[in-house]
Protein backbone atom coordinates (compact mmCIF):
# COMPACT_ATOMS: atom_id res chain seq x y z
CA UNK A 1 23.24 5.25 -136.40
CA UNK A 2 22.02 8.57 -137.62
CA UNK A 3 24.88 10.60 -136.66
CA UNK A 4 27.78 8.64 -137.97
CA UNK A 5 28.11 8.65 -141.80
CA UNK A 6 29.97 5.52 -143.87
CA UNK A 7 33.41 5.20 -144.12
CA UNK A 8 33.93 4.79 -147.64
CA UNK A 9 36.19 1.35 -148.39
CA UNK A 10 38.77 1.11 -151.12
CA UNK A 11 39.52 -1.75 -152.39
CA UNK A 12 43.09 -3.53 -152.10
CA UNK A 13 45.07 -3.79 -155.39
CA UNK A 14 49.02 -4.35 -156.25
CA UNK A 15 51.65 -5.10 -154.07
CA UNK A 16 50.20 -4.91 -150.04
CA UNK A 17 52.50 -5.16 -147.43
CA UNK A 18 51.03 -5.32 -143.49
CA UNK A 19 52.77 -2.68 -140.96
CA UNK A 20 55.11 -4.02 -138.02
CA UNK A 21 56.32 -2.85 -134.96
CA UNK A 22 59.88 -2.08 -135.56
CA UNK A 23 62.65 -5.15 -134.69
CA UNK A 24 63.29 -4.61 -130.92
CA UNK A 25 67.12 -4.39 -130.37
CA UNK A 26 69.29 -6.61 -128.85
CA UNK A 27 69.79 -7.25 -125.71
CA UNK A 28 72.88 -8.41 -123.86
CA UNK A 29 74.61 -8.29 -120.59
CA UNK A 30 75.59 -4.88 -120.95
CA UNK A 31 72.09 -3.43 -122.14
CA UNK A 32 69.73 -1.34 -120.09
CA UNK A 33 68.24 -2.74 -116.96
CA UNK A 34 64.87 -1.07 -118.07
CA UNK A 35 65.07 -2.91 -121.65
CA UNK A 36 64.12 -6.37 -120.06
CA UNK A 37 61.18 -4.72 -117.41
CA UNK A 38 58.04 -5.25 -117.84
CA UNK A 39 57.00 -1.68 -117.29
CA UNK A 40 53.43 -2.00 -115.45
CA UNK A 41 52.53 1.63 -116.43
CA UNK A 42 51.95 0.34 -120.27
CA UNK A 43 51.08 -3.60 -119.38
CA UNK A 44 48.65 -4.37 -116.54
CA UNK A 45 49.66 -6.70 -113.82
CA UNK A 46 47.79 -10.26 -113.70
CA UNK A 47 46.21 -9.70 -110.13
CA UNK A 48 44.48 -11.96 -107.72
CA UNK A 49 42.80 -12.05 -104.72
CA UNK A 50 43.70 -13.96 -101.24
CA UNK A 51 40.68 -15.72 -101.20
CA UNK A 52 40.51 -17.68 -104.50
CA UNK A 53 41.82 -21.10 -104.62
CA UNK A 54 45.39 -22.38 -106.38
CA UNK A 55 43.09 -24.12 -108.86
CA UNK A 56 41.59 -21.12 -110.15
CA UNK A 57 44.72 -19.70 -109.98
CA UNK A 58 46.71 -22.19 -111.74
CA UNK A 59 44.08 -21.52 -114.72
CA UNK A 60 44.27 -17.91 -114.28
CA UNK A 61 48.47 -17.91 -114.69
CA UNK A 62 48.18 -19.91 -117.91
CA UNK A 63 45.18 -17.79 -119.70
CA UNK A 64 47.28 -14.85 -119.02
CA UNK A 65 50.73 -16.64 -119.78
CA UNK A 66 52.43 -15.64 -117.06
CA UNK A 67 54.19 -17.21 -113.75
CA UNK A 68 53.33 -14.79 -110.84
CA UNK A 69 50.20 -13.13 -109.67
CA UNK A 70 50.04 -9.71 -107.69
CA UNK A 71 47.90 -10.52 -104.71
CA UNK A 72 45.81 -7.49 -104.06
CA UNK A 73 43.59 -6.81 -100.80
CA UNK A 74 40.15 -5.17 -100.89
CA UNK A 75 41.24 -1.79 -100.95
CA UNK A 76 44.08 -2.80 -103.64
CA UNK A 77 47.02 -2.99 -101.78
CA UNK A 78 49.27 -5.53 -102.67
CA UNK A 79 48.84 -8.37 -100.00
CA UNK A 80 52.15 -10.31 -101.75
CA UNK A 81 53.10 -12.45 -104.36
CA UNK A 82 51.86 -16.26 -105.51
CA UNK A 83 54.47 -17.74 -108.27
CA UNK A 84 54.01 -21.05 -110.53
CA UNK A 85 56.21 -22.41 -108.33
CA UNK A 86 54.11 -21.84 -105.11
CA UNK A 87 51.07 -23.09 -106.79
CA UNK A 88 52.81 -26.67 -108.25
CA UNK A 89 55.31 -26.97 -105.53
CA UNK A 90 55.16 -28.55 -102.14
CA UNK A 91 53.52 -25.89 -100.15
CA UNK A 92 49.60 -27.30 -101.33
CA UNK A 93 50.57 -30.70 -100.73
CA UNK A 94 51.85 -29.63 -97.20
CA UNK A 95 48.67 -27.81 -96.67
CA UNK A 96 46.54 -30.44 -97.51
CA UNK A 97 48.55 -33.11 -95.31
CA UNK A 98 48.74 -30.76 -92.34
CA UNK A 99 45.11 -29.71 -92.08
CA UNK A 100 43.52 -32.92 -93.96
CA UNK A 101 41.72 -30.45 -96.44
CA UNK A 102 41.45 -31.07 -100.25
CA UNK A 103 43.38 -29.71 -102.62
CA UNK A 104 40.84 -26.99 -104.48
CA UNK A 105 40.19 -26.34 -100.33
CA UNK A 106 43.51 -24.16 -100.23
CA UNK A 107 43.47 -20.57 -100.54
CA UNK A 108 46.06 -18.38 -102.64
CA UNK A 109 46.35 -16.25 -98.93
CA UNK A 110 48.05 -20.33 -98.00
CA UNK A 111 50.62 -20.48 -99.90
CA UNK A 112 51.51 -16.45 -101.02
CA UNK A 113 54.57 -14.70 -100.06
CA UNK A 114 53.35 -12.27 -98.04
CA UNK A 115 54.37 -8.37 -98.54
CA UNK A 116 55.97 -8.38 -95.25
CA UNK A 117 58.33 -10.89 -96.60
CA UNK A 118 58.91 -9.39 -100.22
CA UNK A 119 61.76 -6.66 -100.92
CA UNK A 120 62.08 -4.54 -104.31
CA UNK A 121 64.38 -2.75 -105.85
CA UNK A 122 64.48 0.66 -106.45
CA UNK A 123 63.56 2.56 -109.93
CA UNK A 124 66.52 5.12 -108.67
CA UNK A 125 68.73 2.58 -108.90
CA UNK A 126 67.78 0.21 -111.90
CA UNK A 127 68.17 3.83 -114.09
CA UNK A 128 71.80 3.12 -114.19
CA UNK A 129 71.86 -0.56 -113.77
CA UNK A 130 72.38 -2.97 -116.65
CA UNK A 131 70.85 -6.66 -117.66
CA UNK A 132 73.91 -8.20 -115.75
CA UNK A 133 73.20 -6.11 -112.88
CA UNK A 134 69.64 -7.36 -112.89
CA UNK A 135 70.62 -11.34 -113.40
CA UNK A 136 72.95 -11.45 -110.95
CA UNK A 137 70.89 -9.92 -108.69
CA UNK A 138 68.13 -12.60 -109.24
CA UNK A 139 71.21 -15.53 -108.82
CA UNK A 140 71.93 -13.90 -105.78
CA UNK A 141 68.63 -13.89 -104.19
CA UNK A 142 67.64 -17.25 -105.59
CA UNK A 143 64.27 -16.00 -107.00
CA UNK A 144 63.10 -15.73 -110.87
CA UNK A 145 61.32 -12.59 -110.56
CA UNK A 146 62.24 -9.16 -108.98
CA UNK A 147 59.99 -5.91 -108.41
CA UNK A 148 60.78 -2.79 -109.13
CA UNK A 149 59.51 0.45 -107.02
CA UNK A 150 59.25 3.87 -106.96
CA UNK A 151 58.35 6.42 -104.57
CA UNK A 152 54.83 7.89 -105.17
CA UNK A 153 52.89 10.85 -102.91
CA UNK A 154 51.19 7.93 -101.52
CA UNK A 155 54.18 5.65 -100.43
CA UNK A 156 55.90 3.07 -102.45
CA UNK A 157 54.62 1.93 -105.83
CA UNK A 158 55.61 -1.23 -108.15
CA UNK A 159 56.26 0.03 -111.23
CA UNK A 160 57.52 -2.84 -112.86
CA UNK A 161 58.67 -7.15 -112.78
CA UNK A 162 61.75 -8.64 -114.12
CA UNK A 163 61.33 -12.10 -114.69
CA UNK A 164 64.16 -14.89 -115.67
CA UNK A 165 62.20 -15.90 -118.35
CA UNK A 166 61.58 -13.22 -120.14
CA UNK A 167 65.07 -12.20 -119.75
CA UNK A 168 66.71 -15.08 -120.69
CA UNK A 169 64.36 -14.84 -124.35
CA UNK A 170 65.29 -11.35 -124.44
CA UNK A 171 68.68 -12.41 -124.73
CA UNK A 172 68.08 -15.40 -126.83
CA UNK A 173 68.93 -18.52 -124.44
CA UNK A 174 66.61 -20.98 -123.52
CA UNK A 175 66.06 -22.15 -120.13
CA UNK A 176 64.43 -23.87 -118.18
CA UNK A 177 62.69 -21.93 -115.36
CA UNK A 178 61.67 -24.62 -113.10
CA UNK A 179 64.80 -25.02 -111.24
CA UNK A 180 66.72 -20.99 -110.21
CA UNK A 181 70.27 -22.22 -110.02
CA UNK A 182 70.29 -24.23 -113.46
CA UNK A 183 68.63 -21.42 -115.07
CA UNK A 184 71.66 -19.19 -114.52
CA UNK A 185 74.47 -21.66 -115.18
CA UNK A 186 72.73 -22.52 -118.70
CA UNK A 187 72.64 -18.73 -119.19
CA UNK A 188 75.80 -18.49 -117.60
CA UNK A 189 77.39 -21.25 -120.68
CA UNK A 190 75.17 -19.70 -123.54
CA UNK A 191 76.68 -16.57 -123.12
CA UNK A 192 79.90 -17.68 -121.86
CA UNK A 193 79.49 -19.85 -125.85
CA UNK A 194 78.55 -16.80 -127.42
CA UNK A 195 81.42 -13.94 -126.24
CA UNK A 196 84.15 -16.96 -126.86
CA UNK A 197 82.77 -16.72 -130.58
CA UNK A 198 82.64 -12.93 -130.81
């Protein structure tokens, strides 16, 4: 450590306060679309591969703390999508009755959505779009997660995931994410709760 010289320490005294991001703002209805992506140019995607198991998986989601997995091919090219939903729901056990395999037999490539079965919306459109936009598009498709894409030299690109979740804490209801439609009607009364007040 020849070449680096000591930092010289000083020590702490009187009143020390610790820095902090600044209080995010709050979001409602009528915010930004972009203010409830996660933008996956600053945060990287929790990826997988086709040919790991829903066990492995199912650890992987919760060490990362999220509910959907990017699956990526060889050459990185997204192959589709495996949710916590896919992974607890009934597509294993329908796997496992159908081919008589076990359950840590069954690949993530099983149960994925596949990419040819996947749609996105577009980063040209979201720029003017607002949260409500954004939920009722996820009531109307029935899912709790949406991409978003835009157009790169090399063809289409997620940029970014909106998630019902994350939206719903954004906004400061809680929800339970295991069942789509209930999600949005207890959003639907929170809110609903909330303007009657204001």
């Amino acid at each position: 450590m020849r070449d680096y010289r000591v930092i010289t320490a000083a020590a702490l005294e009187g009143p020390v306060t610790v820095c902090r991001p600044p209080t995010p703002k709050p979001v409602t209805l009528g915010s930004d679309a972009l203010d409830v992506m996660t933008d996956l140019n600053r945060v990287y995607a929790a990826v997988i591969e086709p040919q790991m198991n829903v066990d492995a998986a199912r650890t992987y989601m919760i060490q990362r703390g999220v509910r959907l997995l990017f699956v990526l091919n060889a050459d990185k090219t997204l192959a589709g999508l495996v949710t916590a939903n896919d992974i607890l729901g009934e597509k294993p056990m329908r796997i496992v009755q159908e081919r008589g395999i076990h359950h840590d037999e069954i690949l993530i490539a099983d149960i994925q959505t596949p990419l040819a079965k996947l749609d996105a919306l577009p980063m040209s459109e979201l720029a003017h779009a607002k949260v409500g936009h954004v939920l009722a598009t996820l009531q109307d498709t029935g899912r709790q997660h949406a991409l978003a894409v835009d157009d790169a030299a090399e063809g289409k690109r997620v940029c970014g995931i909106f998630s019902l979740s994350q939206i719903a804490r954004q906004l400061g209801v809680s929800v339970q994410t295991t069942e789509v439609a209930k999600s949005f009607a207890e959003i639907e009364a929170v809110l609903a709760a909330e303007s009657s007040v204001g």
